[in-house]
Protein backbone atom coordinates (compact mmCIF):
# COMPACT_ATOMS: atom_id res chain seq x y z
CA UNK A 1 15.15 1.76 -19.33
CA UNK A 2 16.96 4.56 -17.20
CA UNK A 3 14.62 7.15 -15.47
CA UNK A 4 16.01 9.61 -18.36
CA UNK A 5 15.26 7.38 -21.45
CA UNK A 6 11.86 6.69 -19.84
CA UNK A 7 11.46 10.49 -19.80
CA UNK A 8 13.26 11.20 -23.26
CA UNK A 9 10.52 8.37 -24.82
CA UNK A 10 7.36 10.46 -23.32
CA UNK A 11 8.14 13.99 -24.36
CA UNK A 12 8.48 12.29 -28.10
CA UNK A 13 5.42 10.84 -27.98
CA UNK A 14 4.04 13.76 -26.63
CA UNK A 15 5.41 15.86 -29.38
CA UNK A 16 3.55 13.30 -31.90
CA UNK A 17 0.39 13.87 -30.29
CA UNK A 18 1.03 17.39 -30.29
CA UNK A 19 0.93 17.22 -26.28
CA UNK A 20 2.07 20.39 -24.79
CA UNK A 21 2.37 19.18 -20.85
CA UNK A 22 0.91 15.67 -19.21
CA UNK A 23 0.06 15.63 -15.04
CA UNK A 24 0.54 11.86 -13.92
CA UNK A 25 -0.69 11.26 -10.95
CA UNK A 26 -0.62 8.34 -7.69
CA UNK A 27 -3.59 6.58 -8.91
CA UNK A 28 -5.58 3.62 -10.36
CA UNK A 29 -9.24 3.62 -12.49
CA UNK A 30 -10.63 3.40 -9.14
CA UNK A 31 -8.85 6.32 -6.95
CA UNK A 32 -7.75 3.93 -4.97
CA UNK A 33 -4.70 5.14 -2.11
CA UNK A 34 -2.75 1.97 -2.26
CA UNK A 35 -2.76 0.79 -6.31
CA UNK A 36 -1.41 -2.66 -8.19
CA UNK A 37 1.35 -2.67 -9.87
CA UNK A 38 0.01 -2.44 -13.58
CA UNK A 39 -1.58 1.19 -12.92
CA UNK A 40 1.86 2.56 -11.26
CA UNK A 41 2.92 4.81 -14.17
CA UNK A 42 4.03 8.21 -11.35
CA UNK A 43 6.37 5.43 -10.05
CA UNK A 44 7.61 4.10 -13.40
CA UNK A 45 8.46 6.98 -14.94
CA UNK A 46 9.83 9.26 -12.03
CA UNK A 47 11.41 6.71 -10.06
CA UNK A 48 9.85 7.85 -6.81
CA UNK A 49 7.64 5.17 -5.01
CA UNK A 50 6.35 7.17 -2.11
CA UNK A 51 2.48 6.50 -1.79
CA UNK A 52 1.83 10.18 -2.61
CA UNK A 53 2.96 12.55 -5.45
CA UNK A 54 2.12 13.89 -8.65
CA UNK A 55 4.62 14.64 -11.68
CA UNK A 56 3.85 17.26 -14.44
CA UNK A 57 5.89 16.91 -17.46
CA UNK A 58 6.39 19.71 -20.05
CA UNK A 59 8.73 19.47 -23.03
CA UNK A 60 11.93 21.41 -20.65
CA UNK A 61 10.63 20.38 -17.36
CA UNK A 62 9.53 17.26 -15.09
CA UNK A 63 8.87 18.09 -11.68
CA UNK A 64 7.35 15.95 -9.03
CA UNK A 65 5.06 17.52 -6.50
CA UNK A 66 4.57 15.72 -2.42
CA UNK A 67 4.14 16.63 0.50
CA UNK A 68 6.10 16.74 4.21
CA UNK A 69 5.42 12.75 4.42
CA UNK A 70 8.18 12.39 1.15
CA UNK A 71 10.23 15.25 1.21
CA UNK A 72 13.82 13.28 2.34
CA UNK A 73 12.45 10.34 0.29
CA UNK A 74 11.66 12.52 -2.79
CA UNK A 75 15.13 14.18 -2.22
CA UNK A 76 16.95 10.57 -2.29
CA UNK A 77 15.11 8.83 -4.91
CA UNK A 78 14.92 11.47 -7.63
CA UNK A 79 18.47 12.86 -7.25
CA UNK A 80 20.34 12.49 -10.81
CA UNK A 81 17.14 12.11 -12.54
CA UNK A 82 16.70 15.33 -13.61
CA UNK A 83 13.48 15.66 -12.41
CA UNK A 84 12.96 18.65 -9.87
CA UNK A 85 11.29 18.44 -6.28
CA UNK A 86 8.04 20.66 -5.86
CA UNK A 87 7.33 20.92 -1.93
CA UNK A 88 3.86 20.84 -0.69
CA UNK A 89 2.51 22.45 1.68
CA UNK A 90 -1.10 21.14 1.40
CA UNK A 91 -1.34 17.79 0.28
CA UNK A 92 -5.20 18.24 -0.43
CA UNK A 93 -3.83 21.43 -3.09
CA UNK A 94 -3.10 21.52 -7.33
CA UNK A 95 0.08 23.07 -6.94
CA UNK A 96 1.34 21.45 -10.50
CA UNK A 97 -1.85 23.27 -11.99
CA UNK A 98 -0.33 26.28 -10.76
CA UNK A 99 2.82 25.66 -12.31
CA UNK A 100 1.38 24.55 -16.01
CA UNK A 101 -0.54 28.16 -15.97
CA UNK A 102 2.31 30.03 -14.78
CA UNK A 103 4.40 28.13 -17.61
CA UNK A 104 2.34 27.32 -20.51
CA UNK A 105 1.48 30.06 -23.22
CA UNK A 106 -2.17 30.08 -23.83
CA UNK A 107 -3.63 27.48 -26.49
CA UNK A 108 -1.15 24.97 -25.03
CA UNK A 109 -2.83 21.47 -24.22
CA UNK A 110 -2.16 19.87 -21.61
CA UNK A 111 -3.03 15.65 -21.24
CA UNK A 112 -4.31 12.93 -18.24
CA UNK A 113 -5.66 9.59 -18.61
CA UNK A 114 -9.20 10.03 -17.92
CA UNK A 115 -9.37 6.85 -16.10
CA UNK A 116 -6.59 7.90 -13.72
CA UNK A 117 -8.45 11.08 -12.37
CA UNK A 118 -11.54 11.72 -10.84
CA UNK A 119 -14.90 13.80 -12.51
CA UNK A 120 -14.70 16.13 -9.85
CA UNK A 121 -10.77 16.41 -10.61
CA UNK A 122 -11.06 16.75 -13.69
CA UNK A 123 -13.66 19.50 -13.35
CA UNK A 124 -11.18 21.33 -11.14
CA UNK A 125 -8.30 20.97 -13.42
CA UNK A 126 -10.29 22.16 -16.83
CA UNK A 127 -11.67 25.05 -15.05
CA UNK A 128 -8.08 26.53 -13.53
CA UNK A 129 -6.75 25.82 -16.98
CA UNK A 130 -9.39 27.51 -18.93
CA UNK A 131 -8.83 30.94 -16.69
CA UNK A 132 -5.65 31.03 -18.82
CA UNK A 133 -7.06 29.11 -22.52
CA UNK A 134 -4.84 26.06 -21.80
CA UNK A 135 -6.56 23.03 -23.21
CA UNK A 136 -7.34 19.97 -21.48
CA UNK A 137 -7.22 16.94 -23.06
CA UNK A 138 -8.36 13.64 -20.92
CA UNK A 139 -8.71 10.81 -23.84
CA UNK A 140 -5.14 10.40 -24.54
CA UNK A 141 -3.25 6.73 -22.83
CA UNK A 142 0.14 8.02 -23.70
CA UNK A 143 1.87 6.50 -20.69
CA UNK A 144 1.27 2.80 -22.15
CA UNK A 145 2.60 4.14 -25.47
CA UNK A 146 6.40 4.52 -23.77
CA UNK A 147 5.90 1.51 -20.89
CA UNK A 148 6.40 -1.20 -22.69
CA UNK A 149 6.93 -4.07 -20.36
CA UNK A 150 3.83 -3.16 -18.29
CA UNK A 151 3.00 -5.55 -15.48
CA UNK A 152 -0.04 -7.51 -15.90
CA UNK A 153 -2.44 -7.53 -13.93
CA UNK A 154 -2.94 -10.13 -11.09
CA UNK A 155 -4.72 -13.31 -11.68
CA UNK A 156 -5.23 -14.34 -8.02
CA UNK A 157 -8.25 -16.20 -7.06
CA UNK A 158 -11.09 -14.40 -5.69
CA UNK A 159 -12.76 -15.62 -2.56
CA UNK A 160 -15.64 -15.56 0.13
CA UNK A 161 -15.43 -13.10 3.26
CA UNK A 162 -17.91 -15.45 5.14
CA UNK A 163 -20.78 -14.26 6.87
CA UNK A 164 -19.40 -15.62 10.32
CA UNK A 165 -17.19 -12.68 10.02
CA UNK A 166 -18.49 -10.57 7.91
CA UNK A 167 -22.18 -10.29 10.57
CA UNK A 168 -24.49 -9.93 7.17
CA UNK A 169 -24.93 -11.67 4.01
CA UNK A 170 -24.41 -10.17 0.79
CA UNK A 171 -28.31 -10.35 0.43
CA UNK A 172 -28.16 -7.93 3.46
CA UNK A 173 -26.17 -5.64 2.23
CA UNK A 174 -27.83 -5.38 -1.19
CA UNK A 175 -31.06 -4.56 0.69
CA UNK A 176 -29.45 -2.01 2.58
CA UNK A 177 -27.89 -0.28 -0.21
CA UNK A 178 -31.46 -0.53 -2.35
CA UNK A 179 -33.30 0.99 0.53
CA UNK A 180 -31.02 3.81 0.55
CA UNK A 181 -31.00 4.70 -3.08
CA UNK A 182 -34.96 4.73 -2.79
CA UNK A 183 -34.86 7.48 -0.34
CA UNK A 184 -31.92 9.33 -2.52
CA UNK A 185 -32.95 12.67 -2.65
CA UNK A 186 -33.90 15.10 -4.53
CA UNK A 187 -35.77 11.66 -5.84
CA UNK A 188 -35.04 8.13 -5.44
CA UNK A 189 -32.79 6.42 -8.54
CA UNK A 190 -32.49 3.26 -10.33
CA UNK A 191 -28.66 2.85 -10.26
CA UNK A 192 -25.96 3.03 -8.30
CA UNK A 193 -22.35 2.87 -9.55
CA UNK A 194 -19.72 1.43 -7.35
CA UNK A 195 -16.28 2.23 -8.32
CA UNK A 196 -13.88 2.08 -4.74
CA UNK A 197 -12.55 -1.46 -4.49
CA UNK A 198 -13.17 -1.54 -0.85
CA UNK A 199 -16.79 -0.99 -1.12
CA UNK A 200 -16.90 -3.53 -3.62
CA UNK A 201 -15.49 -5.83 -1.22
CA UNK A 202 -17.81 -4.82 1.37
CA UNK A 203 -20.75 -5.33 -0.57
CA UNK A 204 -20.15 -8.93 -2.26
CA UNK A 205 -18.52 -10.31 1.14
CA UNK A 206 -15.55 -11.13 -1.45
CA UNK A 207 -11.43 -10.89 -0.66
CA UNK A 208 -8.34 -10.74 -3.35
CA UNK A 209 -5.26 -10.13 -3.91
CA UNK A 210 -4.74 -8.00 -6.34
CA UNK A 211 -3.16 -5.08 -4.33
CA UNK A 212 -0.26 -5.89 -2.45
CA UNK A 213 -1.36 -5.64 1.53
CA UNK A 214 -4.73 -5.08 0.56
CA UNK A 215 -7.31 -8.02 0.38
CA UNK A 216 -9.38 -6.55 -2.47
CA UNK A 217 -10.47 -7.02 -5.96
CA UNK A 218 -10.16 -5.46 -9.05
CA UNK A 219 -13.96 -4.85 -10.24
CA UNK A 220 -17.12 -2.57 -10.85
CA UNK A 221 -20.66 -3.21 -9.89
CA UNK A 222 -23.64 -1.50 -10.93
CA UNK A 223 -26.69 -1.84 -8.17
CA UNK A 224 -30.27 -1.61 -9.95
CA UNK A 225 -34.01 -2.07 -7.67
CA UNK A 226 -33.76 -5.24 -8.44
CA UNK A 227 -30.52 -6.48 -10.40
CA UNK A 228 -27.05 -6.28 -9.58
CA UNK A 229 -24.19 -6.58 -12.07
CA UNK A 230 -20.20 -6.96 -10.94
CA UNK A 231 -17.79 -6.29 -13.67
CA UNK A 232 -14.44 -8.62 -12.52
CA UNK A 233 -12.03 -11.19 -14.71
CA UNK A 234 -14.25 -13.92 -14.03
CA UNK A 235 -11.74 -16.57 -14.35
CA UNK A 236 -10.76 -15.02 -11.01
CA UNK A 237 -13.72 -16.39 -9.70
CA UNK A 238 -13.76 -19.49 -7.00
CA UNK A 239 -16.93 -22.11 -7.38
CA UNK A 240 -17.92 -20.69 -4.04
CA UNK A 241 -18.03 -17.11 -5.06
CA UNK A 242 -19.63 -18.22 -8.10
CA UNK A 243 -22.31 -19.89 -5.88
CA UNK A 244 -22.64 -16.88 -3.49
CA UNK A 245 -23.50 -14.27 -6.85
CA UNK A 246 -26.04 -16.76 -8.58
CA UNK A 247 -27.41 -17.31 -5.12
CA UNK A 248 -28.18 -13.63 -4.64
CA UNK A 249 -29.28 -13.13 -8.70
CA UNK A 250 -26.19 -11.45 -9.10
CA UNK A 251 -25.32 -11.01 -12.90
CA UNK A 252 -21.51 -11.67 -14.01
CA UNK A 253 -20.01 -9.57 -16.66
CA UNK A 254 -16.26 -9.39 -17.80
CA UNK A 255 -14.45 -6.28 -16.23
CA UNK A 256 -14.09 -4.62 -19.85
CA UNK A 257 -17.39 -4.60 -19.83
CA UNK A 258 -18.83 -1.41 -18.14
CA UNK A 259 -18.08 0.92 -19.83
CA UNK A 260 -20.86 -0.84 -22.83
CA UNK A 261 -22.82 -1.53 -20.07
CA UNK A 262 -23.02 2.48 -19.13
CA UNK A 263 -23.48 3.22 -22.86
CA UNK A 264 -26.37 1.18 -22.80
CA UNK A 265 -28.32 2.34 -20.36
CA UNK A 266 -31.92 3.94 -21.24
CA UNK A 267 -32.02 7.75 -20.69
CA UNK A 268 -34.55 7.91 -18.68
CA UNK A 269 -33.11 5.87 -15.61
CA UNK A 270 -31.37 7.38 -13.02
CA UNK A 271 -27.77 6.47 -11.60
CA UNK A 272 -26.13 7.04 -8.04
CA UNK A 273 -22.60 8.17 -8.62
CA UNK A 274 -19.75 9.73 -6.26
CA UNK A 275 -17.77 12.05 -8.63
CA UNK A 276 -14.58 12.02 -6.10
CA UNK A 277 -14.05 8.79 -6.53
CA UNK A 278 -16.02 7.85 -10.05
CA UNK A 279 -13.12 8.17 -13.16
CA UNK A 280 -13.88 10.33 -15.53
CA UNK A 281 -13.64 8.04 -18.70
CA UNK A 282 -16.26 6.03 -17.26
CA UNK A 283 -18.42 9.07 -15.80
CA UNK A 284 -18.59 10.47 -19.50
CA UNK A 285 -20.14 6.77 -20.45
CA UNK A 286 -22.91 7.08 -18.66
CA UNK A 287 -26.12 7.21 -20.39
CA UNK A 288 -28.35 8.01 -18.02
CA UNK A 289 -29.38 11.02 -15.48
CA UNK A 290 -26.78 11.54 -13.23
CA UNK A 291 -27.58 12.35 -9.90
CA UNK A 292 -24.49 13.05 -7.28
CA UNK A 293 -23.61 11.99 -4.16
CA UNK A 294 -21.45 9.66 -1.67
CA UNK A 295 -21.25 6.10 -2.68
CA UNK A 296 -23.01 4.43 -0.25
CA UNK A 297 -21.24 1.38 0.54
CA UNK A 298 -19.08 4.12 1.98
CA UNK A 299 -20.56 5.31 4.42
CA UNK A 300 -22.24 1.80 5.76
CA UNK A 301 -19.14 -0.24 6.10
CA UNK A 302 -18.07 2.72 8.46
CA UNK A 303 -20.72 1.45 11.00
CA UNK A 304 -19.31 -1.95 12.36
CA UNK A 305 -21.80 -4.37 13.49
CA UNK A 306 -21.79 -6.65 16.27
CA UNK A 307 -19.88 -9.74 14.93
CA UNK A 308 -17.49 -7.38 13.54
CA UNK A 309 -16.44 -5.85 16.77
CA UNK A 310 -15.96 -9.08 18.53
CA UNK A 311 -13.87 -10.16 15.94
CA UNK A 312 -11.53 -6.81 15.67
CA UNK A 313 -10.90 -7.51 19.77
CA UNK A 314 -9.89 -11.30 18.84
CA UNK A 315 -7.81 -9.76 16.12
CA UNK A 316 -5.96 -7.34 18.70
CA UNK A 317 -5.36 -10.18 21.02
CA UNK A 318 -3.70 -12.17 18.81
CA UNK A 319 -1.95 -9.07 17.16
CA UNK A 320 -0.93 -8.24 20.58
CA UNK A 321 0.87 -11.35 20.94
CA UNK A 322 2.73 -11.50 18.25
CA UNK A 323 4.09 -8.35 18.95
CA UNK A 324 5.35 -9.55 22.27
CA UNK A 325 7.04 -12.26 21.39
CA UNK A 326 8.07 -10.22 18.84
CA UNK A 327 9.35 -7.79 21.79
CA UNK A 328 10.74 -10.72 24.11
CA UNK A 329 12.79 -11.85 21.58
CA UNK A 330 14.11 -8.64 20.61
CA UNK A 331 15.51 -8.40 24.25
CA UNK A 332 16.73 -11.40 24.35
CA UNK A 333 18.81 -11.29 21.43
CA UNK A 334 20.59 -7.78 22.30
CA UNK A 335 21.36 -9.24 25.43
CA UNK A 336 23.16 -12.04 23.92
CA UNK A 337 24.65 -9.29 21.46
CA UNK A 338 23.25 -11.13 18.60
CA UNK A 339 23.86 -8.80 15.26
CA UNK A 340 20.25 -7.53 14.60
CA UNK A 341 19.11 -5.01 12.02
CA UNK A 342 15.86 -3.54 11.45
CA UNK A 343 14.84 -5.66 8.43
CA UNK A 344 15.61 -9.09 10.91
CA UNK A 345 12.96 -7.24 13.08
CA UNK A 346 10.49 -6.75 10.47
CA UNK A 347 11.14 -10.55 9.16
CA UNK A 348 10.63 -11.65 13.09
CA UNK A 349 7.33 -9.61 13.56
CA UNK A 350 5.78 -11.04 10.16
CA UNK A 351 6.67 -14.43 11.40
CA UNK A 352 4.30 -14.33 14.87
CA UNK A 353 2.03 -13.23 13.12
CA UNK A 354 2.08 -16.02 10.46
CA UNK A 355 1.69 -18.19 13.56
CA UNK A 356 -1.91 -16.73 14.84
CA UNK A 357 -5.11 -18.53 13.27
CA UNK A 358 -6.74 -16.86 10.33
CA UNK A 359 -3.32 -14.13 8.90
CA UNK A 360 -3.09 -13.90 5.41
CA UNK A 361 -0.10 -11.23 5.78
CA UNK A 362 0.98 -7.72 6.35
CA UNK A 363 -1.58 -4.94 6.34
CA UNK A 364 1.53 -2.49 4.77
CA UNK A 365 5.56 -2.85 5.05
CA UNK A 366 6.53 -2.71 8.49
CA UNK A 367 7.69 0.77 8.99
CA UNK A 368 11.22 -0.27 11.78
CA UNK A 369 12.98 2.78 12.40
CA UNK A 370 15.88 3.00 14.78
CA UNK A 371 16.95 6.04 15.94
CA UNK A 372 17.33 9.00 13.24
CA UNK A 373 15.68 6.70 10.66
CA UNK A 374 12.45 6.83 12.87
CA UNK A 375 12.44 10.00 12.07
CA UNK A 376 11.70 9.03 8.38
CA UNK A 377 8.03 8.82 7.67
CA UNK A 378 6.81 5.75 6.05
CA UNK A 379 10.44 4.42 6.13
CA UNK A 380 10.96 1.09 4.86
CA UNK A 381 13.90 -1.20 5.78
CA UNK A 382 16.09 -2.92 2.86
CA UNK A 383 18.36 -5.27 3.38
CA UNK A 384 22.01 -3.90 3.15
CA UNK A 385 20.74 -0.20 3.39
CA UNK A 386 19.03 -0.22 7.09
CA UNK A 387 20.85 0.41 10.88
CA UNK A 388 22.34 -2.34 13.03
CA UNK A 389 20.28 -2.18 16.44
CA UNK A 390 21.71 -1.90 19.78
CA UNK A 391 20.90 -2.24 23.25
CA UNK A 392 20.66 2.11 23.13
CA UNK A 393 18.34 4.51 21.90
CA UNK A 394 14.80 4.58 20.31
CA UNK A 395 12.91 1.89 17.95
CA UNK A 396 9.88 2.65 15.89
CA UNK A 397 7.60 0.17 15.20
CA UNK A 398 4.30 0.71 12.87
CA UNK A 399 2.97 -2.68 11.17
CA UNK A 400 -0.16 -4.33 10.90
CA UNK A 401 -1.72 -7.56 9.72
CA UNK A 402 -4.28 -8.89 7.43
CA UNK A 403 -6.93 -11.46 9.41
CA UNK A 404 -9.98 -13.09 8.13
CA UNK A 405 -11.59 -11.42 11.45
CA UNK A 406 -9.90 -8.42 11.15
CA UNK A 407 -6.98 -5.78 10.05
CA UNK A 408 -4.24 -4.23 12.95
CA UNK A 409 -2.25 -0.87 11.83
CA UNK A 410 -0.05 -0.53 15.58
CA UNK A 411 2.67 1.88 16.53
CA UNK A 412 5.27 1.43 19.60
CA UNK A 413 8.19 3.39 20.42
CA UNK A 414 10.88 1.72 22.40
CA UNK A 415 13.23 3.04 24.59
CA UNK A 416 16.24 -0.06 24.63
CA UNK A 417 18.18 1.80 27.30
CA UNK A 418 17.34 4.27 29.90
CA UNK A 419 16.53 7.77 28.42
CA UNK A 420 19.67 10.34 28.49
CA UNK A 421 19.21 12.53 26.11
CA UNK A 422 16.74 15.50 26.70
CA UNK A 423 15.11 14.95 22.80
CA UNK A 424 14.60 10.77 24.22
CA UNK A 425 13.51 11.79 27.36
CA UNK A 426 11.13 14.41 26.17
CA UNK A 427 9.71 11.18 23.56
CA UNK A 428 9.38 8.80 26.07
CA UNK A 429 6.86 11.55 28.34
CA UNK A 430 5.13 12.10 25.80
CA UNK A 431 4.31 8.26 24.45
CA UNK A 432 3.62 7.77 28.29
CA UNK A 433 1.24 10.81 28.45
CA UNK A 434 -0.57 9.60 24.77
CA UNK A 435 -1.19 6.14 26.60
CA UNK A 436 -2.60 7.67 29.51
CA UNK A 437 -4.88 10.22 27.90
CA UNK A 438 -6.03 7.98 24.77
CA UNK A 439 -6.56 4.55 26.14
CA UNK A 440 -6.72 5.11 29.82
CA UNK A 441 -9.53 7.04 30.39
CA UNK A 442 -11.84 6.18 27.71
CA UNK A 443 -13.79 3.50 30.07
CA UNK A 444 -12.45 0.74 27.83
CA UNK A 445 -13.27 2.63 24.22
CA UNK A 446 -11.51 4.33 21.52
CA UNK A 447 -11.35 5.86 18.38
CA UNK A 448 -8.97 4.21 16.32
CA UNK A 449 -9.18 6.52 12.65
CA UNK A 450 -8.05 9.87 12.24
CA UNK A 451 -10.70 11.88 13.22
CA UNK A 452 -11.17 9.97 16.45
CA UNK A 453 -7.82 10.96 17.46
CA UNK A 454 -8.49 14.92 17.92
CA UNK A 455 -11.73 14.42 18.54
CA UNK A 456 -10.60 12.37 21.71
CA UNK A 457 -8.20 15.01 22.60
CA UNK A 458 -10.47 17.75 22.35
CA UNK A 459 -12.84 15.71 24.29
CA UNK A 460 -10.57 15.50 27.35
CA UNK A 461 -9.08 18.41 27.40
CA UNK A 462 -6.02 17.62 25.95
CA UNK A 463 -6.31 20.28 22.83
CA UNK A 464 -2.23 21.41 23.25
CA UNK A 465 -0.98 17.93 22.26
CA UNK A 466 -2.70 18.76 18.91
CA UNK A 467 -0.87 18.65 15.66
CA UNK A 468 -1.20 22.34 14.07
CA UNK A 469 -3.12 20.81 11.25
CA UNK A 470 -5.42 18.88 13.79
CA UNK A 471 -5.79 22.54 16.02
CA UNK A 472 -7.20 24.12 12.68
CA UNK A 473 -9.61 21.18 12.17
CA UNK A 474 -10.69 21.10 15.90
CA UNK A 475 -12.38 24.54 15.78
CA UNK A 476 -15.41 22.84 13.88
CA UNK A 477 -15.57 19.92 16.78
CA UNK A 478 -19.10 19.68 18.89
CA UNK A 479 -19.01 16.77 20.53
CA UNK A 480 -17.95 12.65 20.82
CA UNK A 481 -20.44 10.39 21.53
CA UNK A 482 -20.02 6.45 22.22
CA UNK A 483 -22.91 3.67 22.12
CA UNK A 484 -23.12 1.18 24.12
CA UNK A 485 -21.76 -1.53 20.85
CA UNK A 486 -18.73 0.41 20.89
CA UNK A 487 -20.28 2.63 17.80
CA UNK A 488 -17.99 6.59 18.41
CA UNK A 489 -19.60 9.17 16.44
CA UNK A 490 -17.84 12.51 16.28
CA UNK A 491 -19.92 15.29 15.41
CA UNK A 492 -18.57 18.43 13.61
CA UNK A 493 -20.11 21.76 12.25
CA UNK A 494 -19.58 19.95 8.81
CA UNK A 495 -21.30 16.92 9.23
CA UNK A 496 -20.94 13.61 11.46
CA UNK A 497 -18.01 10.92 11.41
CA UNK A 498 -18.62 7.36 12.90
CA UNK A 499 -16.53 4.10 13.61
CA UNK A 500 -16.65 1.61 15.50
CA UNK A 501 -14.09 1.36 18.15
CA UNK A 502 -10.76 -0.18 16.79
CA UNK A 503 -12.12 -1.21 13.32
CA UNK A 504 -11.82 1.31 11.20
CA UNK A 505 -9.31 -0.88 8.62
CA UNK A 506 -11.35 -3.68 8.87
CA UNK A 507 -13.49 -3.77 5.37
C-alpha cells in the first residue's frame, strides 16, 4: 500500500468508529526512544522514519509535527504524500493538540492507543482537550485495523549480561531496588512496576535483540518485598537465563500476562509506578493504590560501579582502534584515488569493530556525512543516494558500538585537505578548541551525557560556546563535582544529575 491508500484506509475506519481525529505518535507500550519494528505505526502510515515526530489525522487533514533535528528529512520524505509539515519549535511541546482544538468543533472525539502514550500524557492531552469539550478516547487499536501485514515481533534469544561485567548480581540489584521502595515516601509500598526496557535489562542482568541497535528485551516486571515477576515470551528464554530467574525466586509469566496480573492485585497493596513512562492501558489496570514517582531502576543504573568503569575504558580502547584503522585506511585509499563513498566508510568502520573481542554490532546507523550532507542531522548513508569522497573538504563521523563491556556513541570531524574556506576554517577552530576545553583539562575525567556537556562548559568558563538552548538551561547550574571512581554529579536548582565518566550508554 501507497502512503495515500494507507491514509484513505484509516480515515474509513475512523469514520466507522465514529472517530473524529487520531494523534499517532513515535512510540512503543514502553515509551521507549528507539522502538521495534511491530510498534512503528507514525512510520507506516506517514512514510517518515525520523526517530521523532508525531502525526494527527483528521478526516481533511494529516499533518506531521518534528522538530529542527527532521525538518530537511520531513521535507524529503513526505513530499507527494499529501501529508503537511508542522515545524517545531520545542520538541518537549503538544503543538498537534493545539491544532485539533483550533480545528475540531466541540463534541468531536478525538482517538490514541492507550498503550502508545504515557498516563501523564494522556492526562495532559484530556485536559487541553476538555478546555474546548473535545472527547478523548484512548481504548480504540485502530492502527492494526488498516496495517495489515504488521511485522511480528522478534523471537531472538534472550541472554545473560554476566556479573563479570555487569559488577552485581541480579540478587543485588533486587535488594537494592526493595530497600528503596521501603523507604518510598510518603510510606513505603509493596510494588513496583517496571515498564522501560532498559531498566528491565538492568535489573535481570539480561540482553536481546529485539530493537535494532539496542541489546534489550521486550518485557514487564513487577518487584514485590519479597517476589519478583517478569512478564517476557518465554520461549525467548536461554537455559541459562532460565537458571539465573529460578536461582533468584524469580517468577515467569507470559508477556500478555500483566495486564491480569494488575487486575488481580488486592486493593489494599501499594504499587511504585513512574507515570512518564508507565502506558496508560496498563496504568488504568492497576488494582491497587497508586503511589507516583521515578522508576527506580532509573535512577541506579545512572551510578556506574567499579567493574563497570573499567570496562567502559577497555571498551574505548578498542573503539578507539577501530576507528583508526578505520582512519588509516581512509587515507590510504584517497591517496591511491580509490572510488570511496560514504556508505563504503560506514561498511569499513562496522568491520574493525567486528574484529575487537566481545562486539555484537552498531550502537545506531553510522551517521557519515561529507561535506553539505554533514550538515544533515542524523543523516544516514544509502547506497546509490550518498556523496563520492575526496581527498577535499569535511567528513562527519558519529557511530558507536554494542560490547558485552560496554556501548561507544563517538563523533570526529575531518578535515581531508588543508582548510580554505572561512566556514572550514572557522569548524576546524572550533573542534580544536572543544578538544582542548572538554577533554584536556578535566585531569583525565569527563562527562560523557548531555547534561555533562554544559555543565563542563559552565564549569570552565567556557559559557559562550553554549548552544542557546543549553544557555537557557545553564542559569539553574550550581556546581560539578567528580569522585574519586570517576562518579560526575552535576547539581542544579532542580535537582542533581550523576554519571559516571564515559558510561552513560552503557545499561
Amino acid at each position: 500500500m501507497t502512503v495515500l491508500q494507507k491514509l484513505s484506509a484509516l480515515r474509513k475506519i475512523m469514520i466507522s468508529n465514529k472517530v473524529d481525529a487520531i494523534i499517532i505518535p513515535s512510540a512503543d507500550p514502553h515509551q521507549s526512544e528507539y522502538i521495534a519494528a511491530h510498534w512503528q505505526e507514525r512510520v507506516w502510515i506517514s512514510g517518515f522514519t525520523g526517530s521523532a515526530g508525531t502525526v494527527a489525522i483528521t478526516h481533511d487533514h494529516a499533518g506531521l509535527w518534528t522538530d529542527s533535528r527532521y525538518y530537511l528529512q520531513g521535507e524529503m520524505e513526505l513530499r507527494g504524500s499529501s501529508y503537511v509539515l508542522h515545524k517545531m519549535t520545542n520538541q518537549f511541546a503538544a503543538p498537534y493538540v493545539d491544532f485539533l482544538i483550533d480545528s475540531l468543533p466541540a463534541g468531536s472525539t478525538v482517538a490514541i492507543n492507550g498503550f502508545m502514550f504515557s498516563k501523564a500524557a494522556v492526562d495532559g492531552i484530556k485536559k487541553s482537550l476538555a478546555e474546548k469539550k473535545i472527547n478523548l478516547i484512548h481504548r480504540l487499536d485502530l492502527i492494526s485495523e488498516a496495517w495489515q501485514d504488521r511485522p511480528d515481533l522478534s523471537d531472538a534469544l534472550i541472554e545473560t549480561h554476566e556479573e563479570k561485567y555487569a559488577g552485581k548480581s541480579i540478587g543485588d540489584k533486587l535488594k537494592e531496588i526493595r530497600l528503596a521502595m521501603s523507604a518510598t515516601n510518603p510510606s513505603a509500598v509493596d510494588y513496583h512496576l517496571i515498564t522501560a526496557l532498559d531498566d528491565l535489562a538492568w535489573t535481570f542482568n539480561i540482553r536481546g535483540k529485539d530493537v535494532e541497535y539496542n541489546p534489550v528485551a521486550i518485557a514487564y516486571a513487577v518487584i514485590g518485598k519479597s517476589d519478583a515477576h517478569i512478564f517476557v515470551n518465554q520461549s525467548k528464554l536461554s537455559d541459562k537465563v532460565k537458571s539465573a530467574f529460578a536461582k533468584n525466586k524469580i517468577k515467569i509469566h507470559d508477556y500478555s500476562e500483566i495486564i491480569t496480573f494488575l487486575n488481580h492485585l488486592k486493593e489494599e497493596t501499594s504499587i511504585l509506578v513512574d507515570p512518564n513512562i508507565c502506558s496508560q492501558t496498563l496504568y488504568e489496570a492497576i488494582n491497587a493504590t497508586v503511589i507516583t514517582g521515578s522508576s527506580l531502576p532509573k535512577t541506579m543504573k545512572t551510578i556506574k560501579n567499579e567493574t563497570e568503569i573499567k570496562h567502559i575504558r577497555s571498551v574505548m580502547k578498542k573503539d578507539g582502534a577501530a576507528l583508526a584503522q578505520t582512519f588509516y585506511w581512509l587515507e590510504k585509499a584517497l591517496v591511491k584515488g580509490e572510488k570511496l563513498d560514504e556508505v563504503s566508510v560506514a561498511q569499513q568502520l562496522a568491520y574493525y569493530r567486528s574484529q575487537q573481542k566481545l562486539y555484537h554490532g552498531e550502537s545506531f546507523g553510522a551517521i557519515i556525512g561529507y561535506k553539505e550532507n554533514g550538515a544533515i542531522i542524523h543523516y544516514h548513508p544509502e547506497k546509490g543516494k550518498c556523496k563520492t569522497i575526496h581527498p577535499e573538504g569535511i567528513l562527519l563521523v558519529d557511530s558507536g558500538g554494542q560490547y558485552s563491556d560496554g556501548t561507544t556513541d563517538i563523533t570526529r570531524t575531518f578535515a581531508l585537505s588543508n582548510p580554505h574556506t572561512r566556514a572550514e576554517k572557522n569548524h576546524t577552530s572550533h573542534h580544536e578548541r572543544y578538544d582542548r576545553t572538554f577533554y584536556g583539562q578535566v585531569s583525565g575525567w569527563y562527562c560523557w551525557c548531555a547534561i555533562g556537556y554544559f555543565c563542563q562548559t559552565i564549569f570552565m568558563g567556557r559559557r559562550d560556546e553554549l548552544r542557546p538552548w543549553h544557555r537557557s538551561w545553564s542559569r539553574f547550574f550550581l556546581k560539578c563535582t567528580r569522585t574519586p571512581s570517576g562518579i560526575c554529579s552535576c547539581t542544579f536548582r532542580a535537582g542533581t544529575h550523576s554519571t559516571s565518566a564515559g558510561n552513560a550508554h552503557q545499561q
